[in-house]
N, C-alpha and C. Protein backbone atom coordinates (compact mmCIF):
# COMPACT_ATOMS: atom_id res chain seq x y z
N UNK A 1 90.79 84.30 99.74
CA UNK A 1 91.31 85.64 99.99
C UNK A 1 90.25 86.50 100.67
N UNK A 2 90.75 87.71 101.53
CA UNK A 2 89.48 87.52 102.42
C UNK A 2 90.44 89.95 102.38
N UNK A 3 89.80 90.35 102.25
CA UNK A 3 89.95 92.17 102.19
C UNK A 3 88.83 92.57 103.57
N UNK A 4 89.67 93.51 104.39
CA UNK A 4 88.90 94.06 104.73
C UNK A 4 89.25 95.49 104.42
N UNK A 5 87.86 96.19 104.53
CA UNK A 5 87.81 97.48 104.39
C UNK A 5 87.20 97.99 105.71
N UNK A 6 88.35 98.73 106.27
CA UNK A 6 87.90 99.65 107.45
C UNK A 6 87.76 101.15 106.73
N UNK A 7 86.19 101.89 107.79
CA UNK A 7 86.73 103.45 107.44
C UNK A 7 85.99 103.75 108.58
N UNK A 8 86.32 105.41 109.13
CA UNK A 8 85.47 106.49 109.99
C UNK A 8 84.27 106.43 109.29
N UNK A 9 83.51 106.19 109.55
CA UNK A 9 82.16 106.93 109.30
C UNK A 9 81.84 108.35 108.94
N UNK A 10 82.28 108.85 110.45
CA UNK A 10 82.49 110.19 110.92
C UNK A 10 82.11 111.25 109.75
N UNK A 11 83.67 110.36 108.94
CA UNK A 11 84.06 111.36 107.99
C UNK A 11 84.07 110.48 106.81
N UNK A 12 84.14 109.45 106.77
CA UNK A 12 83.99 108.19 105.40
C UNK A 12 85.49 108.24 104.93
N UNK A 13 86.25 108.41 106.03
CA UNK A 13 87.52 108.39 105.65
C UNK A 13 88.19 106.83 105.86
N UNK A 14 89.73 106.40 104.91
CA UNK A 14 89.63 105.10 105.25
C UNK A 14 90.35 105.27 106.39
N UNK A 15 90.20 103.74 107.69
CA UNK A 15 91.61 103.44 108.45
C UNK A 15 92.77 103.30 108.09
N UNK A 16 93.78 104.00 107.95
CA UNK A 16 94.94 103.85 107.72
C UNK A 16 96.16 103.40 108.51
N UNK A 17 96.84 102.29 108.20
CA UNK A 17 98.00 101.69 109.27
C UNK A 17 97.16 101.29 110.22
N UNK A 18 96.38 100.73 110.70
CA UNK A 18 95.24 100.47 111.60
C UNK A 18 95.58 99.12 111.49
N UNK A 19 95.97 97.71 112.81
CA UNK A 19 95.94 96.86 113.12
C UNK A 19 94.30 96.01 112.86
N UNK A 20 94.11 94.64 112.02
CA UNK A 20 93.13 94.16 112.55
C UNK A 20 93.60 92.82 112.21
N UNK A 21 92.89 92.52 113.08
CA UNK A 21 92.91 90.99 113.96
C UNK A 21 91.86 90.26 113.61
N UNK A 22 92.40 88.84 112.85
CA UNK A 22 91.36 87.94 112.37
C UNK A 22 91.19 86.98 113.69
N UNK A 23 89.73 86.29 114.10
CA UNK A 23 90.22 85.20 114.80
C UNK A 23 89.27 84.03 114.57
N UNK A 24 89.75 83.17 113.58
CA UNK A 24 88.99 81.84 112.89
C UNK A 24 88.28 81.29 113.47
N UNK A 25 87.09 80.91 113.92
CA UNK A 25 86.20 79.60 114.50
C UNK A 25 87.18 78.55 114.45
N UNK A 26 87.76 78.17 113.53
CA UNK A 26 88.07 76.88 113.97
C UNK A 26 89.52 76.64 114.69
N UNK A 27 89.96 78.09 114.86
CA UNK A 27 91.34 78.14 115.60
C UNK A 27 91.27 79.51 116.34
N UNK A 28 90.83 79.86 117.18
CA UNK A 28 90.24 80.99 117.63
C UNK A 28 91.62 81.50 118.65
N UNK A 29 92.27 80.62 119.06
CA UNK A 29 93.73 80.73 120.16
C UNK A 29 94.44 81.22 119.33
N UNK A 30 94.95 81.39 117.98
CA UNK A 30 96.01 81.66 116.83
C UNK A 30 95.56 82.62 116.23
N UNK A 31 95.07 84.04 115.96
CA UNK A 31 94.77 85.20 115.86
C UNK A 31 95.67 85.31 114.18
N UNK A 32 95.36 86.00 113.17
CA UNK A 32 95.97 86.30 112.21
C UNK A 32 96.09 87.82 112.21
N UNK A 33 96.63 88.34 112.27
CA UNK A 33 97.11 89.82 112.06
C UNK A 33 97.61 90.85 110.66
N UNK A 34 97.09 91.39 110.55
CA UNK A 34 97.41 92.89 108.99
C UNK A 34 97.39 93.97 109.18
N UNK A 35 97.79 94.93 108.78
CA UNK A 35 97.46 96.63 109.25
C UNK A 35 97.10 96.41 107.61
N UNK A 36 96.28 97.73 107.95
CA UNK A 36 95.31 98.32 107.14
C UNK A 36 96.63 99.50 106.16
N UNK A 37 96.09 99.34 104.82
CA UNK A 37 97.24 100.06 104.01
C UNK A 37 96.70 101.65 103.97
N UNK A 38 96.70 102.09 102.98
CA UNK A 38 96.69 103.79 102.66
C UNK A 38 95.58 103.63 102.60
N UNK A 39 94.60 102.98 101.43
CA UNK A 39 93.34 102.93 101.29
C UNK A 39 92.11 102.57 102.60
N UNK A 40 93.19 102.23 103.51
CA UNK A 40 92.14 101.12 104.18
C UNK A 40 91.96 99.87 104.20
N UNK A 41 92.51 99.00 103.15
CA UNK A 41 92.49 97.97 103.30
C UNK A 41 93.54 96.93 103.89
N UNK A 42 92.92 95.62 104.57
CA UNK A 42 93.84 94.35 105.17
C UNK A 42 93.47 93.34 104.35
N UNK A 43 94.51 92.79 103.70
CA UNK A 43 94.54 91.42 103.11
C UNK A 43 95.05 90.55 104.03
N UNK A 44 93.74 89.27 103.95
CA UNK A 44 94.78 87.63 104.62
C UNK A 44 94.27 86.60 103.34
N UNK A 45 95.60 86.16 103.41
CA UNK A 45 95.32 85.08 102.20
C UNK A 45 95.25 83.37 103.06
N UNK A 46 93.64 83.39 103.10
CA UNK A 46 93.17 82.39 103.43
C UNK A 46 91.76 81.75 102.64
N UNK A 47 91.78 80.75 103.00
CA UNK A 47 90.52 80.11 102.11
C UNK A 47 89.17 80.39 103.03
N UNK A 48 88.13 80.35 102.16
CA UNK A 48 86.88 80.45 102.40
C UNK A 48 86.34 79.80 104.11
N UNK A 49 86.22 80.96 105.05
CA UNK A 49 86.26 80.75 106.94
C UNK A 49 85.19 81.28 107.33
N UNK A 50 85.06 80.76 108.53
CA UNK A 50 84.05 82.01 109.61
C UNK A 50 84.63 82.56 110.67
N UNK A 51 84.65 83.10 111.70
CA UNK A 51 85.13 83.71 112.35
C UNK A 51 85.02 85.42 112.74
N UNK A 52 85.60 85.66 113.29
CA UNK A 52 85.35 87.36 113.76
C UNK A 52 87.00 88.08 113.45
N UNK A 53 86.40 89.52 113.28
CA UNK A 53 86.74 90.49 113.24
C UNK A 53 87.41 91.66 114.09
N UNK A 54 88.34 91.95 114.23
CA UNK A 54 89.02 92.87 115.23
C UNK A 54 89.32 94.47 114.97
N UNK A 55 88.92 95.21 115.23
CA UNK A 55 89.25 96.86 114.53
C UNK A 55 89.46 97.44 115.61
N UNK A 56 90.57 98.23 116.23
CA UNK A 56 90.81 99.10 117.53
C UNK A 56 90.19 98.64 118.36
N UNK A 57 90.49 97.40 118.90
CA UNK A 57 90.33 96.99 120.03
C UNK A 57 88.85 96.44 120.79
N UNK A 58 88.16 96.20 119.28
CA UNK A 58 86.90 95.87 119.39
C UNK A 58 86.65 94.71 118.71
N UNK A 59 85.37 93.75 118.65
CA UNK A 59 85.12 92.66 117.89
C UNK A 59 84.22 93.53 116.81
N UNK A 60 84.17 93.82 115.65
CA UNK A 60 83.17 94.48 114.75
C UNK A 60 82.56 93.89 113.57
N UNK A 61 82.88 92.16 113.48
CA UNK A 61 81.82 91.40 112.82
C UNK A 61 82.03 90.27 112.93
N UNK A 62 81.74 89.43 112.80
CA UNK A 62 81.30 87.87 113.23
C UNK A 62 80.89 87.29 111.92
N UNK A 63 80.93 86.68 110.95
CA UNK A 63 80.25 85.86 110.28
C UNK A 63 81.56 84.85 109.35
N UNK A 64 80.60 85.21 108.03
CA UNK A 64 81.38 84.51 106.62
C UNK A 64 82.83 84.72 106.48
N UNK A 65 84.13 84.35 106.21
CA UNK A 65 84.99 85.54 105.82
C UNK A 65 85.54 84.78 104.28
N UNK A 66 85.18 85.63 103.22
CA UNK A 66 85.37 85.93 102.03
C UNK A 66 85.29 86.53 101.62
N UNK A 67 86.37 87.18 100.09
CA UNK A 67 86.19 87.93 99.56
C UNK A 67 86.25 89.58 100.61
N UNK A 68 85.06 90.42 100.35
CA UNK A 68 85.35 91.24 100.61
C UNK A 68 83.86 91.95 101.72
N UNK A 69 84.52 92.38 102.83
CA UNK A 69 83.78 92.57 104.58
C UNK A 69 84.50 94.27 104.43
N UNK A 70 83.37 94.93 104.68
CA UNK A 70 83.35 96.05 105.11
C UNK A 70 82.86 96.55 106.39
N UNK A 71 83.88 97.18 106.96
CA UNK A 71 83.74 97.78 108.66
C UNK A 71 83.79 98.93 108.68
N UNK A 72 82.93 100.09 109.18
CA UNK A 72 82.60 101.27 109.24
C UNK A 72 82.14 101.62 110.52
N UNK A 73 82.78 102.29 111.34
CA UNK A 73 83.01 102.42 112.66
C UNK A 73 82.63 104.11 112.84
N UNK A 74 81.94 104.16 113.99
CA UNK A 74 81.74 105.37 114.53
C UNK A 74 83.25 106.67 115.01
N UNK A 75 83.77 105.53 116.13
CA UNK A 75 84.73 105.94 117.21
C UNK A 75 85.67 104.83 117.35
N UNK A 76 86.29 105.53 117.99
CA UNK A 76 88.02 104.38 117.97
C UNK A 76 87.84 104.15 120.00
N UNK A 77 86.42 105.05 120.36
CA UNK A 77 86.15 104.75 121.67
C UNK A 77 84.64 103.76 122.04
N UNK A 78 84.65 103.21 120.44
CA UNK A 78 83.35 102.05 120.60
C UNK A 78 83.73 101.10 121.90
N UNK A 79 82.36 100.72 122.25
CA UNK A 79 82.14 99.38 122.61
C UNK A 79 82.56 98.25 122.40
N UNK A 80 82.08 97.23 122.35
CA UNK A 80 82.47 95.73 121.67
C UNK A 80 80.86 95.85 120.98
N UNK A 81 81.27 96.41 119.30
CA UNK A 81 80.38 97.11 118.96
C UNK A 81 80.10 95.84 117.61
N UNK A 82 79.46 95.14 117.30
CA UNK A 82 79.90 93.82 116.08
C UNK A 82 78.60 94.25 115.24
N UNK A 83 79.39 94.02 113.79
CA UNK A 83 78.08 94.24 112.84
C UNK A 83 78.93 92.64 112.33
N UNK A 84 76.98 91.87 112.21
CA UNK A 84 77.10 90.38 112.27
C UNK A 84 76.27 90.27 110.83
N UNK A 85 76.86 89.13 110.04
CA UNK A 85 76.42 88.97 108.51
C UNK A 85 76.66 87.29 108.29
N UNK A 86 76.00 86.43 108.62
CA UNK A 86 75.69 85.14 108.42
C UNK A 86 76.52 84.69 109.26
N UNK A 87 75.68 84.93 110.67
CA UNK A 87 76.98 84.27 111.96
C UNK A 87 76.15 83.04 112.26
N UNK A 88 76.91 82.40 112.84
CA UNK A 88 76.51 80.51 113.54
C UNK A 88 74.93 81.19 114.08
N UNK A 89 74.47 79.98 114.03
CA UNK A 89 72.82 80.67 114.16
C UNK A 89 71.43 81.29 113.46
N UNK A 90 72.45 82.15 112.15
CA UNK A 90 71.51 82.57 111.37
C UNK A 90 70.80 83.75 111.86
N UNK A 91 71.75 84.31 112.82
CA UNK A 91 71.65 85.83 113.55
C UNK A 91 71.86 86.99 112.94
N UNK A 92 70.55 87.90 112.56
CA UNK A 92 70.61 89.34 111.90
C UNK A 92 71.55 90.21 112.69
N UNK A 93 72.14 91.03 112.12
CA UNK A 93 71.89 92.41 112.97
C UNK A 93 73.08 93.79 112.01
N UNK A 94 73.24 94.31 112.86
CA UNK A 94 73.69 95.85 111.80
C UNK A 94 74.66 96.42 113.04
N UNK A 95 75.46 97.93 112.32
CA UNK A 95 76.47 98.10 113.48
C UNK A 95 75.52 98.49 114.69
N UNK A 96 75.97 98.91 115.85
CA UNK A 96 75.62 98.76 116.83
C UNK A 96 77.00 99.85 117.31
N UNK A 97 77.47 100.59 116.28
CA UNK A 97 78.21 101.37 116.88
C UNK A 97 77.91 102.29 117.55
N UNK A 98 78.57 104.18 117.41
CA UNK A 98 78.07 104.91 118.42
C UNK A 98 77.24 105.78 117.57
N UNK A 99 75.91 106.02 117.54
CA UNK A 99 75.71 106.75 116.40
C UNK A 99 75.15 108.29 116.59
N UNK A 100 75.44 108.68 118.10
CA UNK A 100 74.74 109.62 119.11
C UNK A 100 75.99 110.04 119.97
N UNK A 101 77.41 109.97 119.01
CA UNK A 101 78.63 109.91 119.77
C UNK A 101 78.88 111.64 120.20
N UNK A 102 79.32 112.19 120.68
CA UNK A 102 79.35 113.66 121.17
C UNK A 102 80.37 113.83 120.73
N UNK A 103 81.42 114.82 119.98
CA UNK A 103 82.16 115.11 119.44
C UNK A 103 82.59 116.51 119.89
N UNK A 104 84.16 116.98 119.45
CA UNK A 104 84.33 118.61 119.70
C UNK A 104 85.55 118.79 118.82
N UNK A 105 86.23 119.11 118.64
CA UNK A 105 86.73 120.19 117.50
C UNK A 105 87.96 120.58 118.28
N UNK A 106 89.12 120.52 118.10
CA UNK A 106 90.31 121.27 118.96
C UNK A 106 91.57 121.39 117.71
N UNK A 107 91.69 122.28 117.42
CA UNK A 107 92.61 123.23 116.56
C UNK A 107 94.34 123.13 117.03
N UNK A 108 94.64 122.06 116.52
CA UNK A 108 96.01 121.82 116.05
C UNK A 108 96.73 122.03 115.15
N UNK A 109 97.83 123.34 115.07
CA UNK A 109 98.17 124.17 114.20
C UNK A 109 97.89 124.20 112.73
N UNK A 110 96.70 125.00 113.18
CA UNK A 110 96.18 125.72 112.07
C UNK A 110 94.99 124.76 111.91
N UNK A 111 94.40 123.83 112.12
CA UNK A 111 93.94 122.93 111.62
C UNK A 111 92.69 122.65 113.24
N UNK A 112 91.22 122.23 112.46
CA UNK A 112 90.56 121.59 113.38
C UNK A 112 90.43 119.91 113.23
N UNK A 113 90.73 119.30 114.34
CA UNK A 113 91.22 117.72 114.69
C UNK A 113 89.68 117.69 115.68
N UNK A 114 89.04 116.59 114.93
CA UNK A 114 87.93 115.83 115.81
C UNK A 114 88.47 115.03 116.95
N UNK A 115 87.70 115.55 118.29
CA UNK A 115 87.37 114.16 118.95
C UNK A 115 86.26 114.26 119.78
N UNK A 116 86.32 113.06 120.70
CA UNK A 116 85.39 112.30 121.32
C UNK A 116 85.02 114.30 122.10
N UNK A 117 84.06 113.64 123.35
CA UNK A 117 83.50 114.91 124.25
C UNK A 117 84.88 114.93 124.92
N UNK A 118 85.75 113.38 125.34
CA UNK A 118 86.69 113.53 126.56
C UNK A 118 87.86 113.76 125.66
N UNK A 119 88.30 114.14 124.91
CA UNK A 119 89.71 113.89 124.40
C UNK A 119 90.19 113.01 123.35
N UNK A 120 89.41 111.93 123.10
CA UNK A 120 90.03 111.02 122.55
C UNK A 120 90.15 111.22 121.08
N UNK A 121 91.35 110.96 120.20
CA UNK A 121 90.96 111.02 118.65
C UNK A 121 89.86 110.25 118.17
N UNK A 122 89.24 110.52 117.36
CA UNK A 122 88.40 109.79 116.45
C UNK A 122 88.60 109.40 115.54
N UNK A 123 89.63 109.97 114.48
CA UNK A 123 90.54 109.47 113.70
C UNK A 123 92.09 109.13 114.24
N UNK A 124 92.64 108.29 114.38
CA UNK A 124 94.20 108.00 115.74
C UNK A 124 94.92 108.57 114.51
N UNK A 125 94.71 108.77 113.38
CA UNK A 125 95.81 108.87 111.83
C UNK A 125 95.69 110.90 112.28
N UNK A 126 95.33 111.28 113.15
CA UNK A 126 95.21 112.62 113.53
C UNK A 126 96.20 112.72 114.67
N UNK A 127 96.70 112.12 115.02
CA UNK A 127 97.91 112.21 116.07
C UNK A 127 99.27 112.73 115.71
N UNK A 128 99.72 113.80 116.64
CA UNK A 128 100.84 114.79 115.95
C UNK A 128 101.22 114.76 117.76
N UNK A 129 102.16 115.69 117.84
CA UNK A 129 102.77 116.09 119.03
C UNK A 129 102.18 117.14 118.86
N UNK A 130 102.09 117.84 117.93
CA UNK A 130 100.90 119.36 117.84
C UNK A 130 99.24 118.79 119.12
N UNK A 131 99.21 118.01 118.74
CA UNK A 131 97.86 117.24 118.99
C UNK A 131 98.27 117.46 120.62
N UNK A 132 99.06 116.92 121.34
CA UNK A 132 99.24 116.12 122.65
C UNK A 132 99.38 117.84 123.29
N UNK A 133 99.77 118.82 122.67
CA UNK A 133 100.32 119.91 123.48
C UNK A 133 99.21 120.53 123.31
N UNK A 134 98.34 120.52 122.43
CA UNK A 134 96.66 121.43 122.03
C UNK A 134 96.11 120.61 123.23
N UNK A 135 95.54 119.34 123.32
CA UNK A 135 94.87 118.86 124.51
C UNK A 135 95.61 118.88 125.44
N UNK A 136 96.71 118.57 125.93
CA UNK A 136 97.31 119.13 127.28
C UNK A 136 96.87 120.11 127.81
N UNK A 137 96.88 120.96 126.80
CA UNK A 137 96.59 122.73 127.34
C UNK A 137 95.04 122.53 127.28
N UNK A 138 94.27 122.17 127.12
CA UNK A 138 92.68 121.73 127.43
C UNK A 138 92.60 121.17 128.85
N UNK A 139 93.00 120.36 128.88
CA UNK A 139 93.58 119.94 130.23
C UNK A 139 93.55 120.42 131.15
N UNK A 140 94.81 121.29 130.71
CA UNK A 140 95.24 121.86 132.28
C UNK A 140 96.54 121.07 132.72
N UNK A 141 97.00 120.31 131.77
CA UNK A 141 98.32 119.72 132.01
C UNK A 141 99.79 120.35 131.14
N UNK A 142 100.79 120.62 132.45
CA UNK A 142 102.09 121.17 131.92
C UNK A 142 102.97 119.84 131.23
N UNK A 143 103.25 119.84 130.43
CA UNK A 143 104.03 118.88 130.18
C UNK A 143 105.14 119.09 129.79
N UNK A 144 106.67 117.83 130.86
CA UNK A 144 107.36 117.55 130.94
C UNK A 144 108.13 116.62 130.28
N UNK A 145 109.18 116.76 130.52
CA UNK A 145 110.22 115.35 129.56
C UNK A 145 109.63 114.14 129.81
N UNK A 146 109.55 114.16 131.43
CA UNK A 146 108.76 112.48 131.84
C UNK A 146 107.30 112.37 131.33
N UNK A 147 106.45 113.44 131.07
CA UNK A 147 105.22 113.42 130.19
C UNK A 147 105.25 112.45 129.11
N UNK A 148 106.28 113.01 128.16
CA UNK A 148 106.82 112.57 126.61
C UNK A 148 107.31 111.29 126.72
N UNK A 149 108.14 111.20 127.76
CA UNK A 149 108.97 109.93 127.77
C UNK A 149 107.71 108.96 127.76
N UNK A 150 106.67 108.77 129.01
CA UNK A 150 105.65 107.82 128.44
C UNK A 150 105.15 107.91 127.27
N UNK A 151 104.29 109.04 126.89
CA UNK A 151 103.51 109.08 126.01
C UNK A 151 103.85 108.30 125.02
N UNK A 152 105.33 108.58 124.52
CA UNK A 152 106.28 107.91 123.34
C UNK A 152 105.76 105.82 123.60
N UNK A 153 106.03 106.16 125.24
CA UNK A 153 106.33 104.53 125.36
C UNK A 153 105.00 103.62 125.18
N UNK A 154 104.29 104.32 125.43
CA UNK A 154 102.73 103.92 125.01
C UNK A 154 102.48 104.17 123.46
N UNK A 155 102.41 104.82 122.72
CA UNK A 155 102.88 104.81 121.50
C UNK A 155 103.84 103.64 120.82
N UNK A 156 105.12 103.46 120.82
CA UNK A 156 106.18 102.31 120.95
C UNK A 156 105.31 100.85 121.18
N UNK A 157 104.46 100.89 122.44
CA UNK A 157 104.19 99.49 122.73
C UNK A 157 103.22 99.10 122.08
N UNK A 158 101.97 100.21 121.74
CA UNK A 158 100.75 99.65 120.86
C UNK A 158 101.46 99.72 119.44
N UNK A 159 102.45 100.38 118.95
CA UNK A 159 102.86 99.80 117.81
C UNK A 159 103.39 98.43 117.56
N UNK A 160 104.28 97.50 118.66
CA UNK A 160 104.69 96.72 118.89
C UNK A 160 103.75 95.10 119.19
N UNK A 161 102.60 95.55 119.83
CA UNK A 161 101.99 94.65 120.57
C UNK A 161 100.49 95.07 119.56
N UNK A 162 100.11 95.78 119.03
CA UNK A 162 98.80 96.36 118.53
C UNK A 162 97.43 96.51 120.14
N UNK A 163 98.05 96.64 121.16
CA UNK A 163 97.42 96.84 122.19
C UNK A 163 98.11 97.45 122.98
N UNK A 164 97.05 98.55 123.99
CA UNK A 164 97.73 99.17 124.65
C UNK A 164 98.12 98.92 126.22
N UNK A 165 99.18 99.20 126.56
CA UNK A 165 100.25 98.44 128.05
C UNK A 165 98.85 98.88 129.10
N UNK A 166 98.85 97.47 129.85
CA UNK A 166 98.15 97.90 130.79
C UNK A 166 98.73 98.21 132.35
N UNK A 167 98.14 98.64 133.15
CA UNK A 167 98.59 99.55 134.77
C UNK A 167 99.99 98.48 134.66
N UNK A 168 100.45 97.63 134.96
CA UNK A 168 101.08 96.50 135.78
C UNK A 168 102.31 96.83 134.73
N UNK A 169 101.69 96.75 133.61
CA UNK A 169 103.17 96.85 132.92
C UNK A 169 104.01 98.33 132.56
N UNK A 170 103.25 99.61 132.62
CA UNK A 170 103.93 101.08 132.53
C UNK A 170 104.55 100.89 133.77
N UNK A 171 103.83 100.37 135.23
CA UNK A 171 104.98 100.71 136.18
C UNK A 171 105.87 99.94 136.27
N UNK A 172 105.87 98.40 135.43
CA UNK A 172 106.76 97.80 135.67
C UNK A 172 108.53 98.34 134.62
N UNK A 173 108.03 99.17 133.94
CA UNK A 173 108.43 99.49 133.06
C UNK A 173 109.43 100.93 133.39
N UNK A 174 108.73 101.71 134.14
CA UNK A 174 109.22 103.08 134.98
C UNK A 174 109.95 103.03 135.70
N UNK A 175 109.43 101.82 136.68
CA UNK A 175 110.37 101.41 137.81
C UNK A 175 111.61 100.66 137.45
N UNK A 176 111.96 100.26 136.02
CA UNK A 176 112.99 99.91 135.87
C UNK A 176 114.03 101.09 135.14
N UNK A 177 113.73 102.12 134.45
CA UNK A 177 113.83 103.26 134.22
C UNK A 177 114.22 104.66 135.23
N UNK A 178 113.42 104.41 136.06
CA UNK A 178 113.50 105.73 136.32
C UNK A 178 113.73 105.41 138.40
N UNK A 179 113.30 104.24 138.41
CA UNK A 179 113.83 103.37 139.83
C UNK A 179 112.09 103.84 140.44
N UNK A 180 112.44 102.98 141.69
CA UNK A 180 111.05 102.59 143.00
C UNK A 180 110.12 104.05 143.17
N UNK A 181 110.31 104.71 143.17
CA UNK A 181 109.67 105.96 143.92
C UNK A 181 109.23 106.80 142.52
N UNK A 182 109.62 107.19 141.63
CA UNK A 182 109.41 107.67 140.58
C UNK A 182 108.43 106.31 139.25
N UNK A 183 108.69 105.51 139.96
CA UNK A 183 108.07 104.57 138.52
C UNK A 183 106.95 104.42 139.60
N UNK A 184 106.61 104.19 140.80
CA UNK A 184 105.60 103.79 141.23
C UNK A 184 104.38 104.01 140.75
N UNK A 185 103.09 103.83 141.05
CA UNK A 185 101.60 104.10 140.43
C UNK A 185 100.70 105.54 140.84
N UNK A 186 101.44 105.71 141.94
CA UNK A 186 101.58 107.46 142.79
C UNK A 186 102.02 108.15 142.24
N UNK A 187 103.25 108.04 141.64
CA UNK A 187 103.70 108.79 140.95
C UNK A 187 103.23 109.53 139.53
N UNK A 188 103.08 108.12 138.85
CA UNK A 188 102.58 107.60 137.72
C UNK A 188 101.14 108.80 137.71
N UNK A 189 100.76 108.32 138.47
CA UNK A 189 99.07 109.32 138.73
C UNK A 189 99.38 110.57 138.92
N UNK A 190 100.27 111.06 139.70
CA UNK A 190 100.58 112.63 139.64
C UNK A 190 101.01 113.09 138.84
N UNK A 191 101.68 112.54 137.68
CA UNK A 191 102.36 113.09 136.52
C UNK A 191 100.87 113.38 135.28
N UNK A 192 100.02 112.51 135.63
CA UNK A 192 98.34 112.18 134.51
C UNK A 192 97.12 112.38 135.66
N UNK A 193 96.96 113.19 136.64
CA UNK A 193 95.75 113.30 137.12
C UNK A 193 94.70 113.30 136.63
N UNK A 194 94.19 113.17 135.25
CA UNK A 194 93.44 112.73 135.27
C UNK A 194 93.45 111.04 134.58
N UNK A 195 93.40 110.39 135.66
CA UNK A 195 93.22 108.85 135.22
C UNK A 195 94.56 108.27 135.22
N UNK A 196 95.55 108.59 135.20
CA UNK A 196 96.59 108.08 135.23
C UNK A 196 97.16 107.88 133.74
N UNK A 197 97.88 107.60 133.72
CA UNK A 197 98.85 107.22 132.42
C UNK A 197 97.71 106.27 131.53
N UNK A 198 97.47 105.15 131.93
CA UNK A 198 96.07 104.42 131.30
C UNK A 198 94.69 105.08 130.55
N UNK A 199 94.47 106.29 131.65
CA UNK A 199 93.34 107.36 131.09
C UNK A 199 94.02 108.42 130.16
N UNK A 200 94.47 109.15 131.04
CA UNK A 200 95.06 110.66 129.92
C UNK A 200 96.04 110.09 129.41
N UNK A 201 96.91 109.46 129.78
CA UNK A 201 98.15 109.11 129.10
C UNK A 201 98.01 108.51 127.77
N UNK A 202 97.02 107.65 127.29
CA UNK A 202 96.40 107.17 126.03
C UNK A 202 95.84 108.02 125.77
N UNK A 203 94.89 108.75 125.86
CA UNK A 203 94.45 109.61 125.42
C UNK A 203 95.68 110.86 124.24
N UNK A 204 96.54 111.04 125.47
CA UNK A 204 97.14 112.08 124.53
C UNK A 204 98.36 111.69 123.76
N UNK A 205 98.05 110.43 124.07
CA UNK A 205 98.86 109.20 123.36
C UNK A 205 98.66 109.01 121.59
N UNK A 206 97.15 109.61 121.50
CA UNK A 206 96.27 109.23 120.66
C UNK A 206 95.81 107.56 119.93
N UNK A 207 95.59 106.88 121.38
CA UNK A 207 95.68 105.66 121.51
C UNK A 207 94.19 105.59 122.34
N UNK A 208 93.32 104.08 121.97
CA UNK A 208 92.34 103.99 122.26
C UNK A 208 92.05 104.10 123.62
N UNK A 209 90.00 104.06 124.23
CA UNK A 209 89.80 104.25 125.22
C UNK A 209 89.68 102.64 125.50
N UNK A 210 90.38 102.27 127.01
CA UNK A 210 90.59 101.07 127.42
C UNK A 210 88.84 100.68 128.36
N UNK A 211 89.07 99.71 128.55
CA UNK A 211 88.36 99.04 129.64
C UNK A 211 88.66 98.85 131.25
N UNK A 212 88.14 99.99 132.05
CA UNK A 212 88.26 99.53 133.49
C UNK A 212 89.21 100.75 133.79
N UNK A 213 88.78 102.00 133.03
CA UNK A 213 89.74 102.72 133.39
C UNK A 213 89.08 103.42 134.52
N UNK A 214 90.19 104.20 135.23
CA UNK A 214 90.12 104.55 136.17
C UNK A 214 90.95 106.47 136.72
């Protein structure tokens, strides 16, 4: 039996409903999957393994897996950030998260909600539609029905998939919706100037920061 315990640092709060992803050494193609309960914790009922660790879209430990692995994370906009505890090799090391992360404060009714310097939640269990219309208006973005309509669908898909849709598939997705000229990636970008649906659109998604954004 193998518990993990995710939490913010931040705030030493736990991950809650938070996807993580086992992936065994000795079957590394076959991924085991749990969300994280109220407390924070993921149970897999497996026997005594090695292998790595998955938390928002990051690898965050590598070693033994028994019993009970604790993950304590900076940002939900880490790196491929791994805290390693008796990995192949006999390799030390500690998190390697963000520990110099820049933070700001934006007041969602009534309430101050952490994030990153750019937008991003730091806690994703802080995501409201209060949230998306407070940073919009940081922004500088008006938002529309077709705003929402993604945002939702990016939302929808990382609930579905525990990852978020990349470029190829929102427009493949628009353009079947909304037809050629309106789903296109032009479009797509004028509706999220900054970054496109991939950048701001996750963002106010309250969905992680990707790789290769643009």
């Amino acid at each position: 039996m193998l518990e993990v315990h995710a939490s913010m640092r931040i705030r030493n709060q736990p991950l809650k409903r938070t996807p993580v992803i086992l992936y065994l050494d000795t079957d590394p193609e076959h991924p085991l999957t749990a969300s994280t309960d109220r407390e924070g914790v993921a149970v897999f009922d497996i026997p005594p393994a090695s292998g790595k660790i998955s938390v928002m879209g990051a690898v965050r430990y590598h070693g033994h897996l028994e019993g009970r692995v604790d993950i304590s994370i900076w940002s939900p906009t880490d790196g491929d950030s791994v805290y390693t505890r008796g990995a192949p090799g006999g390799s030390k090391g500690g998190s390697t998260a963000y520990p110099n992360m820049k933070t700001r404060t934006l007041e969602v009714d009534g309430q101050e909600i952490v994030t990153d310097s750019e937008g991003y939640l730091v806690d994703l269990d802080d995501w409201s539609e209060g949230f998306v219309r407070a940073e919009a208006a940081v922004e500088g973005l008006e938002l529309t029905p077709e705003h929402w309509e993604i945002i939702r669908y990016l939302r929808d898909f990382y609930e579905q998939h525990h990852l978020q849709a990349n470029v190829r598939e929102i427009i493949k997705e628009f353009r079947q919706r909304w037809g050629k000229d309106r789903g296109s990636n032009r479009y797509l970008h004028d509706l999220f100037p900054r970054g496109g649906p991939q950048k701001q659109g996750n963002r106010l998604a309250g969905l992680l920061r990707v790789k290769g954004e643009h």
